[in-house]
N, C-alpha and C. Protein backbone atom coordinates (compact mmCIF):
# COMPACT_ATOMS: atom_id res chain seq x y z
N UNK A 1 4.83 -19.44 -26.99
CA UNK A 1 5.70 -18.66 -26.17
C UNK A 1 5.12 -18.60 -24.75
N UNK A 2 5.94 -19.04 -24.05
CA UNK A 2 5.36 -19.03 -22.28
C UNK A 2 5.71 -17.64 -21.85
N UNK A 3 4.54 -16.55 -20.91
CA UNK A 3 4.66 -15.63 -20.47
C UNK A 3 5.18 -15.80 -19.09
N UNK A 4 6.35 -14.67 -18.65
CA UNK A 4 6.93 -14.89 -17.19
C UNK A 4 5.40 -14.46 -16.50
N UNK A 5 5.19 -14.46 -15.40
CA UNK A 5 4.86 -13.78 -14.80
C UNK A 5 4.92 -13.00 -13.12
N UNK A 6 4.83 -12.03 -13.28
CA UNK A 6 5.11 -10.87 -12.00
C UNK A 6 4.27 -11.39 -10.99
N UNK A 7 5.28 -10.88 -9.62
CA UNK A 7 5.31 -11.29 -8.65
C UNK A 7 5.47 -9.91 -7.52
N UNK A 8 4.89 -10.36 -6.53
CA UNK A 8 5.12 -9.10 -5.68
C UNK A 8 5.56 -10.13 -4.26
N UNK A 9 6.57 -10.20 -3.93
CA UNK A 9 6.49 -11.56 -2.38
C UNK A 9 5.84 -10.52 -1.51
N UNK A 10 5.69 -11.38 -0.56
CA UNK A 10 4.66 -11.45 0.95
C UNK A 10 5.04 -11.85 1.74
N UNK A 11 5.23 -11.24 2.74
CA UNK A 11 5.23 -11.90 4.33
C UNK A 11 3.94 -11.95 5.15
N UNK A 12 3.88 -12.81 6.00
CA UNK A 12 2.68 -12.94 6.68
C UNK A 12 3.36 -12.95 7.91
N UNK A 13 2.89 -11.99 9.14
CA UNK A 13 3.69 -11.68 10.21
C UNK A 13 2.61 -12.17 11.43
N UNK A 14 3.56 -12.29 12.30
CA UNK A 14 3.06 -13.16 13.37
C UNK A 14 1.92 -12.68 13.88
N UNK A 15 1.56 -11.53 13.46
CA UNK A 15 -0.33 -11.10 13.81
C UNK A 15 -1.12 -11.52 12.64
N UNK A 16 -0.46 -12.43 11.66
CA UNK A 16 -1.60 -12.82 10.47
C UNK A 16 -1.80 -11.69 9.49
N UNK A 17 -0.93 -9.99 9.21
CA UNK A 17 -1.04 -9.69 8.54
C UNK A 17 -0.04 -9.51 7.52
N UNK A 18 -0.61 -9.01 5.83
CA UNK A 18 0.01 -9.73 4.81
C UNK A 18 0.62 -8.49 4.55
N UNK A 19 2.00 -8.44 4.78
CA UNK A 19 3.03 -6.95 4.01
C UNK A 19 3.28 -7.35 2.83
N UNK A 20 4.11 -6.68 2.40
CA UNK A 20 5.19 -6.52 1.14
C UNK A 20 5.63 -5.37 1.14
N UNK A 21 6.74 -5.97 0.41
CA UNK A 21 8.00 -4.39 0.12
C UNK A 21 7.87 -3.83 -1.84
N UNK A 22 7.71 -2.71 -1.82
CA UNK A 22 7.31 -2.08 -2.40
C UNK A 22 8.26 -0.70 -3.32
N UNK A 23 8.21 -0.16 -4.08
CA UNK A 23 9.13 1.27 -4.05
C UNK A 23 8.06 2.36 -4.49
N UNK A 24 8.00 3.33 -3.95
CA UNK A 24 7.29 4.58 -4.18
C UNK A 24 8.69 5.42 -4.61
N UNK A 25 8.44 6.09 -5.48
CA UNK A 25 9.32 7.28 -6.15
C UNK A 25 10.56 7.15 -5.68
N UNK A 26 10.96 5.43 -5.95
CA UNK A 26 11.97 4.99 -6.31
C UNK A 26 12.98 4.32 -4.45
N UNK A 27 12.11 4.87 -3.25
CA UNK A 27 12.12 4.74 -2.19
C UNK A 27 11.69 3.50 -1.61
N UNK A 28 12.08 2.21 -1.11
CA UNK A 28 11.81 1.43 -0.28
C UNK A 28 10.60 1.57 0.80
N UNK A 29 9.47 1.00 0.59
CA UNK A 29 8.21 1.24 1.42
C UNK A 29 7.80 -0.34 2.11
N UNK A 30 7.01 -0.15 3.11
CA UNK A 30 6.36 -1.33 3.13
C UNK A 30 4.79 -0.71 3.17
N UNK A 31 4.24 -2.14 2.73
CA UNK A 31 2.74 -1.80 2.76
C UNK A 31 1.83 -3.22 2.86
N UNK A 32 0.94 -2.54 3.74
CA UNK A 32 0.07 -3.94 4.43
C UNK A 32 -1.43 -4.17 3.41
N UNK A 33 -1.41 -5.23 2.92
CA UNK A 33 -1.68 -5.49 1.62
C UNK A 33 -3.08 -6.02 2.03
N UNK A 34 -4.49 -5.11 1.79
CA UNK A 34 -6.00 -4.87 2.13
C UNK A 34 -7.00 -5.22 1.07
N UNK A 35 -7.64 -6.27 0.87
CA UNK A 35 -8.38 -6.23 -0.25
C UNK A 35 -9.45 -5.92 -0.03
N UNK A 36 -9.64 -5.49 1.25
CA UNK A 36 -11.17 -4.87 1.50
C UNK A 36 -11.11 -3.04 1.46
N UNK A 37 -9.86 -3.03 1.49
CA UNK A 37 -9.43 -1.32 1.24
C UNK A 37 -9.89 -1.04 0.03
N UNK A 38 -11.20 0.13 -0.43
CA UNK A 38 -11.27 0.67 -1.59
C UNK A 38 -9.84 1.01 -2.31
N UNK A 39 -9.27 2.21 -1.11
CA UNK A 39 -8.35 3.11 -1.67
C UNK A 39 -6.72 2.32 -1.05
N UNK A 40 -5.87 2.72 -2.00
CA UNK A 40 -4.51 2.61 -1.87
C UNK A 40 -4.46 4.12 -0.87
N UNK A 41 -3.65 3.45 0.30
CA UNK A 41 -3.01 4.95 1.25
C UNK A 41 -2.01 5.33 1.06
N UNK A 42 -1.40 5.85 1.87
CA UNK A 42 -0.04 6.25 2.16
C UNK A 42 0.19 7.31 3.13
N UNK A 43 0.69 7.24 4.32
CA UNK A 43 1.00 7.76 5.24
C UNK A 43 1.60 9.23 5.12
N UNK A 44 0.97 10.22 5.23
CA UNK A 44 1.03 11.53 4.83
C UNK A 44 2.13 12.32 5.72
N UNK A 45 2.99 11.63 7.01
CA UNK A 45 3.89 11.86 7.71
C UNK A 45 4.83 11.65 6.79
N UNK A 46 4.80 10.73 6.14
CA UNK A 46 6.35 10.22 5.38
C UNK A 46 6.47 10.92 3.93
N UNK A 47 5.30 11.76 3.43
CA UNK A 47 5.39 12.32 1.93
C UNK A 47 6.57 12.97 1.60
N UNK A 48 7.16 14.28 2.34
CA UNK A 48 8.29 14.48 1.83
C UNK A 48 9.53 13.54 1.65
N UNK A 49 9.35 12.54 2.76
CA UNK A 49 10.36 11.68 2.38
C UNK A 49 10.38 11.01 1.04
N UNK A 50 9.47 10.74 0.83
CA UNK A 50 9.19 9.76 -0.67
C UNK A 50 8.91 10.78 -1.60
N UNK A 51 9.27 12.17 -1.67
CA UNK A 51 8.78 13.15 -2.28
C UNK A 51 6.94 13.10 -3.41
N UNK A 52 6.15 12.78 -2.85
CA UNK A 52 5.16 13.04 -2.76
C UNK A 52 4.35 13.99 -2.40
N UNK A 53 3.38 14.91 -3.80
CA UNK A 53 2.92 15.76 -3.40
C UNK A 53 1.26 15.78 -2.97
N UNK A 54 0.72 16.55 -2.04
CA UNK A 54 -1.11 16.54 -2.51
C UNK A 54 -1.41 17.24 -3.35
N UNK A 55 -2.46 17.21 -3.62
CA UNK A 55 -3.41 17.82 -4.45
C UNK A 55 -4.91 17.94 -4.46
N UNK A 56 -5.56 18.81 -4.35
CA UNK A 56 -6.85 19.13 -4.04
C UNK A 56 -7.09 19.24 -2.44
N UNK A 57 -8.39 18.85 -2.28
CA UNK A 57 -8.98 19.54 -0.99
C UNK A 57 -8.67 18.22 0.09
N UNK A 58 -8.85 18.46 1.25
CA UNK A 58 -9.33 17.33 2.30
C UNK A 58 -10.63 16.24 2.10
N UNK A 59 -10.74 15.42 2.11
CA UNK A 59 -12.25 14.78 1.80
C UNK A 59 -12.27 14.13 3.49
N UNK A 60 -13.01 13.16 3.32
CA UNK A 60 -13.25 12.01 4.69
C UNK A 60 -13.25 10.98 3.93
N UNK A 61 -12.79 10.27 5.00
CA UNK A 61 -12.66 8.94 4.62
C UNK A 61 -13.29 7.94 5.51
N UNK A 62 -14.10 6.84 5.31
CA UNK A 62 -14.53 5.81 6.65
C UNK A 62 -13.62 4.17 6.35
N UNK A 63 -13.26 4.12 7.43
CA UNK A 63 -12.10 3.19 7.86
C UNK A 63 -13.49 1.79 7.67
N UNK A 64 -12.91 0.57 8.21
CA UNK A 64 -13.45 -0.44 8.05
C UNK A 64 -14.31 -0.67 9.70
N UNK A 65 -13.38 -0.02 10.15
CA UNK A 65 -14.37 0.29 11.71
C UNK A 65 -15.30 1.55 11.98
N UNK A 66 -15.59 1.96 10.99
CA UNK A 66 -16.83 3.24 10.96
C UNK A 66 -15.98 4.37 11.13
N UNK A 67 -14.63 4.80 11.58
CA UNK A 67 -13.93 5.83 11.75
C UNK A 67 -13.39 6.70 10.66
N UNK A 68 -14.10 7.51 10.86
CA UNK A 68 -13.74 8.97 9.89
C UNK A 68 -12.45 9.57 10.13
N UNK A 69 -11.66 9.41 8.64
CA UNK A 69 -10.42 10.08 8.58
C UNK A 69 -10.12 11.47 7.68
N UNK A 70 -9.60 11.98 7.81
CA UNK A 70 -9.40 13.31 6.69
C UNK A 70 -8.44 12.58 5.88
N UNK A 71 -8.57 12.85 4.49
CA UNK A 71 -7.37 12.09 3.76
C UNK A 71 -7.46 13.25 2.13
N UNK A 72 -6.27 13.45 1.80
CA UNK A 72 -6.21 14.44 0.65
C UNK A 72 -4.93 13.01 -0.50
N UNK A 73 -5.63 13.59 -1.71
CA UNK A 73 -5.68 13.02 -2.96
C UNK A 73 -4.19 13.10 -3.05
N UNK A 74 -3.21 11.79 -3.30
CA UNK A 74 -1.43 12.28 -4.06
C UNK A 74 -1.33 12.38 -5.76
N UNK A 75 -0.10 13.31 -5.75
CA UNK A 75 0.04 13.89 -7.02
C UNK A 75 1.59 12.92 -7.01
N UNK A 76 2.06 12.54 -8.09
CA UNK A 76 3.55 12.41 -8.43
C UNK A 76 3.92 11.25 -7.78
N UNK A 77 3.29 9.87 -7.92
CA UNK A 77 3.47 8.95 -6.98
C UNK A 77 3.71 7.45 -8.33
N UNK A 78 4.93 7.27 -8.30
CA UNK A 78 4.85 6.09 -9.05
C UNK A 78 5.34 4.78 -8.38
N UNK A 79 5.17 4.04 -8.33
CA UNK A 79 4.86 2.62 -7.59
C UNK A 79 5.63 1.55 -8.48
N UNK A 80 6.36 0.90 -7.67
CA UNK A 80 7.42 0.28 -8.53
C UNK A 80 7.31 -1.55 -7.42
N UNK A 81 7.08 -2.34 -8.53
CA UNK A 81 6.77 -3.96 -8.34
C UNK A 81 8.07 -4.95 -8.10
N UNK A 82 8.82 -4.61 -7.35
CA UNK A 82 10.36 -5.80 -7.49
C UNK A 82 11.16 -4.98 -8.91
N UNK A 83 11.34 -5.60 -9.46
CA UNK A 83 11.85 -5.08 -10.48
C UNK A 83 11.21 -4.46 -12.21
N UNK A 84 9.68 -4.83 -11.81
CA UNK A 84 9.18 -4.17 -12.72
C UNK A 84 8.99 -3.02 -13.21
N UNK A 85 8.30 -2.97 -14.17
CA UNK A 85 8.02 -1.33 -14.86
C UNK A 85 7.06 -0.61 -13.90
N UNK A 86 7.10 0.90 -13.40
CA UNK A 86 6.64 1.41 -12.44
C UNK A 86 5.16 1.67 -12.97
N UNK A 87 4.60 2.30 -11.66
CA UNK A 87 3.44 2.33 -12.08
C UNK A 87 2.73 3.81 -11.51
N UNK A 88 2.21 4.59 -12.26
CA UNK A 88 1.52 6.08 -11.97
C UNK A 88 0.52 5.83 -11.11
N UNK A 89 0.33 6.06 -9.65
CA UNK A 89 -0.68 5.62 -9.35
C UNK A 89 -1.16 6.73 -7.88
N UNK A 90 -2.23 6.76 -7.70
CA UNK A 90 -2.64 8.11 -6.75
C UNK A 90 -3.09 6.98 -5.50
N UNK A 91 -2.46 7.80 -4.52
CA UNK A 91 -2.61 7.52 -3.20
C UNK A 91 -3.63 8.26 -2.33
N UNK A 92 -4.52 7.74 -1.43
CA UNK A 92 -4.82 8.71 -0.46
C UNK A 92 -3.64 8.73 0.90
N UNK A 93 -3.38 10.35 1.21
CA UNK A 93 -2.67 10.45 2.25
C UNK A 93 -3.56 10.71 3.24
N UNK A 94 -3.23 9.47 4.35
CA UNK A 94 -3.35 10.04 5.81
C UNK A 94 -2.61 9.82 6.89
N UNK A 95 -3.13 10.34 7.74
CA UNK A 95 -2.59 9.70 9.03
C UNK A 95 -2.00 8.62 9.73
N UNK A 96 -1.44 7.81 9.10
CA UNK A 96 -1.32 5.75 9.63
C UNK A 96 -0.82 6.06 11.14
N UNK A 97 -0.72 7.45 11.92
CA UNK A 97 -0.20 6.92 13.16
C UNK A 97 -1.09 5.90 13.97
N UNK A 98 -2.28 6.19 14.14
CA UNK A 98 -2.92 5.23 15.03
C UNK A 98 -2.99 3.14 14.74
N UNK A 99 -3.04 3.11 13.10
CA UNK A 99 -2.52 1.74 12.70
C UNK A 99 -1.19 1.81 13.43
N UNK A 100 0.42 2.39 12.91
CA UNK A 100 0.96 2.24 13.58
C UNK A 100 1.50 1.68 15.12
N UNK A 101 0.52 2.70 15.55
CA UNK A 101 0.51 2.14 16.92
C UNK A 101 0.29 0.59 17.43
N UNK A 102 -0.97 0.46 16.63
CA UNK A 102 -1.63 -0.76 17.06
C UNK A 102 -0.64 -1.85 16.32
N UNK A 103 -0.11 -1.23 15.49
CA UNK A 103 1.13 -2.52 14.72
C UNK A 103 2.48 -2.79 15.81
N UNK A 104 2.40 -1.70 16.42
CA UNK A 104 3.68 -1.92 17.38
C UNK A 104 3.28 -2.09 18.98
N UNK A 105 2.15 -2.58 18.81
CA UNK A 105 1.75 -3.23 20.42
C UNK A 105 1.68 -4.28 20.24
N UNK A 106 1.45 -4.73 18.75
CA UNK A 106 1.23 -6.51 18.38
C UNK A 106 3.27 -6.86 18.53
N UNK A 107 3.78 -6.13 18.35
CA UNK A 107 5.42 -6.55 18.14
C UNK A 107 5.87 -5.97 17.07
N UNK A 108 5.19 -5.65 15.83
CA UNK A 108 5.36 -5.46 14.41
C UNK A 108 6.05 -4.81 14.14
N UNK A 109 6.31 -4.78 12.67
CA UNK A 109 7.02 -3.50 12.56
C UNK A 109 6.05 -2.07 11.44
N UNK A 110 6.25 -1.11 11.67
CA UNK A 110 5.34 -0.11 11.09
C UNK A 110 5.16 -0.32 9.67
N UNK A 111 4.23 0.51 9.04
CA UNK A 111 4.54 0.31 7.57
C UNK A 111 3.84 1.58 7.56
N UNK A 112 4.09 1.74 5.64
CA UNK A 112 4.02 3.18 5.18
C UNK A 112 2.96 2.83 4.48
N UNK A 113 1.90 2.70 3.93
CA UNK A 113 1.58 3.09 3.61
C UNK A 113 0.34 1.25 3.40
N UNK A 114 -1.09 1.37 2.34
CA UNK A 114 -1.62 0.47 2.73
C UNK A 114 -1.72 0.14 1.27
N UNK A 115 -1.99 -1.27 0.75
CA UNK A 115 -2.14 -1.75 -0.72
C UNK A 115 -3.58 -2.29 -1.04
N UNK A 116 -4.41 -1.32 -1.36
CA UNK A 116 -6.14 -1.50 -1.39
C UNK A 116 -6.72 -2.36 -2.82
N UNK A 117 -7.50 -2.25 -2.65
CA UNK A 117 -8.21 -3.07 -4.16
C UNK A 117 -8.19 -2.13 -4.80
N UNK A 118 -8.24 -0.83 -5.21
CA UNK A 118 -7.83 -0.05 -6.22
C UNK A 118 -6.79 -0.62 -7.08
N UNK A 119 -5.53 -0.72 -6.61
CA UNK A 119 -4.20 -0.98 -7.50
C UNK A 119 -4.30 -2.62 -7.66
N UNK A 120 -4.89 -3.41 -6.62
CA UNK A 120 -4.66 -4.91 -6.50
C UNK A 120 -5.98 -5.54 -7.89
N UNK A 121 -6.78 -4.23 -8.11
CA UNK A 121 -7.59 -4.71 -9.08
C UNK A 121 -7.18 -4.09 -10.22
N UNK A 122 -5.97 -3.15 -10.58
CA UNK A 122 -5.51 -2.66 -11.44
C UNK A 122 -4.81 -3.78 -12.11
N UNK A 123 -3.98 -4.60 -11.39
CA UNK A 123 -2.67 -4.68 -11.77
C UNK A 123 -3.48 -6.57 -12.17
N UNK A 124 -4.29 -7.04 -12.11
CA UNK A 124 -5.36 -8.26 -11.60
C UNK A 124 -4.74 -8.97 -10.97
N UNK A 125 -4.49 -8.51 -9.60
CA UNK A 125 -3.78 -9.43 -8.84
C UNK A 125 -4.31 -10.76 -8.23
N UNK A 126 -3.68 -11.49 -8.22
CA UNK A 126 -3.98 -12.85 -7.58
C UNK A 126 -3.03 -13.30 -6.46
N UNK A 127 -3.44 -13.60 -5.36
CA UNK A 127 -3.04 -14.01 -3.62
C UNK A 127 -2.97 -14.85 -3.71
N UNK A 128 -1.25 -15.61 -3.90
CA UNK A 128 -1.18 -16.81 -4.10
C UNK A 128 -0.53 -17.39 -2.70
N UNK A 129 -1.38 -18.04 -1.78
CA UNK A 129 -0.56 -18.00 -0.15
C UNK A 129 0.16 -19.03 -0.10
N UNK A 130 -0.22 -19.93 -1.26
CA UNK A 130 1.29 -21.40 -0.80
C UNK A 130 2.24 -20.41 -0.98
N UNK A 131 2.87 -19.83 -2.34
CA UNK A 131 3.74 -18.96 -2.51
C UNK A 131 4.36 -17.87 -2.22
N UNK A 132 3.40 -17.53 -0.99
CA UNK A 132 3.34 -16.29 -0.30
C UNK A 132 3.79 -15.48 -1.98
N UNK A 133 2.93 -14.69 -2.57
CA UNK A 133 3.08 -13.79 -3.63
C UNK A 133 1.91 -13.16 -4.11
N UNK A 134 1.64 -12.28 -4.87
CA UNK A 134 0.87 -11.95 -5.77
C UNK A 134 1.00 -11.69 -6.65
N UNK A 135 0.48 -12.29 -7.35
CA UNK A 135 0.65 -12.87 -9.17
C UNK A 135 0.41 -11.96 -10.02
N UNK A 136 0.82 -11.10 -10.73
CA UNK A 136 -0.20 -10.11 -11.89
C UNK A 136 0.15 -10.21 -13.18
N UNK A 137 -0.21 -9.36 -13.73
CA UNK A 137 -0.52 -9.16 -15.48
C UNK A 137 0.36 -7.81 -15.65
C-alpha cells in the first residue's frame, strides 16, 4: 500500500524568504517558515482575531540577533496543514511589529505569525525546494 503524503506549499519571495499559508483556529494565516527558530510565534496583535488565548506569565525571549523580546505562552491554538487533520499546538505570542516592518521595506507582504523547529520537528518535516513544499508524516 503506497502512503500519500502531506504537504504544506511554499513560496519563496523576492527577499529569499520561505512563507506558507497556514490556518490557526480555523483562520487563514501566513507564516515565515524558520528552522533556526526554537519556538513557533505568533503575533500577539492579531490573537483576538484568531481567537487565541495566553496563558501564564511574560518570559524573554532572545531573537537570532541577540534581541530580547517579552513573549507569553498560547492557550487554544490549533494549526491546520492545507487540508489536513489539525494540530494542538502552543505558540509564543509577541510582538512581530518590528519584523513586520522590515518585511514591508523589502516590498513584502506581512505575516502573522513564524513556523520554528518546534512544530517543523513535530510534524518531521522535510524542505523540499525543487517542489517548493514541506513534506511530513
Amino acid at each position: 500500500m503506497r502512503i500519500k503524503k502531506k504537504k504544506i506549499l511554499l513560496e519563496i519571495t523576492a527577499s529569499k524568504h520561505i512563507v506558507c499559508n497556514l490556518k490557526i483556529n480555523d483562520k487563514r494565516a501566513r507564516f515565515l517558515v524558520d528552522t533556526g527558530a526554537s519556538n513557533s510565534c505568533f503575533d500577539i496583535l492579531k490573537k483576538e482575531k484568531y481567537n487565541i488565548q495566553s496563558k501564564g506569565k511574560e518570559i524573554e525571549l532572545t531573537s537570532a540577533a541577540e534581541k530580547k523580546m517579552g513573549a507569553i505562552s498560547s492557550d487554544n491554538c490549533k494549526l491546520t496543514f492545507n487540508f489536513h487533520k489539525g494540530l494542538d499546538v502552543t505558540l509564543m505570542l509577541i510582538d512581530m511589529s518590528t519584523i513586520n516592518d522590515a518585511l514591508e521595506e523589502q516590498k513584502e507582504k506581512k505575516i502573522d505569525g513564524i513556523l520554528g523547529g518546534d512544530i517543523l520537528e513535530e510534524i518531521k518535516a522535510k524542505i523540499n525546494y525543487e517542489n517548493l513544499s514541506i513534506d511530513f508524516l
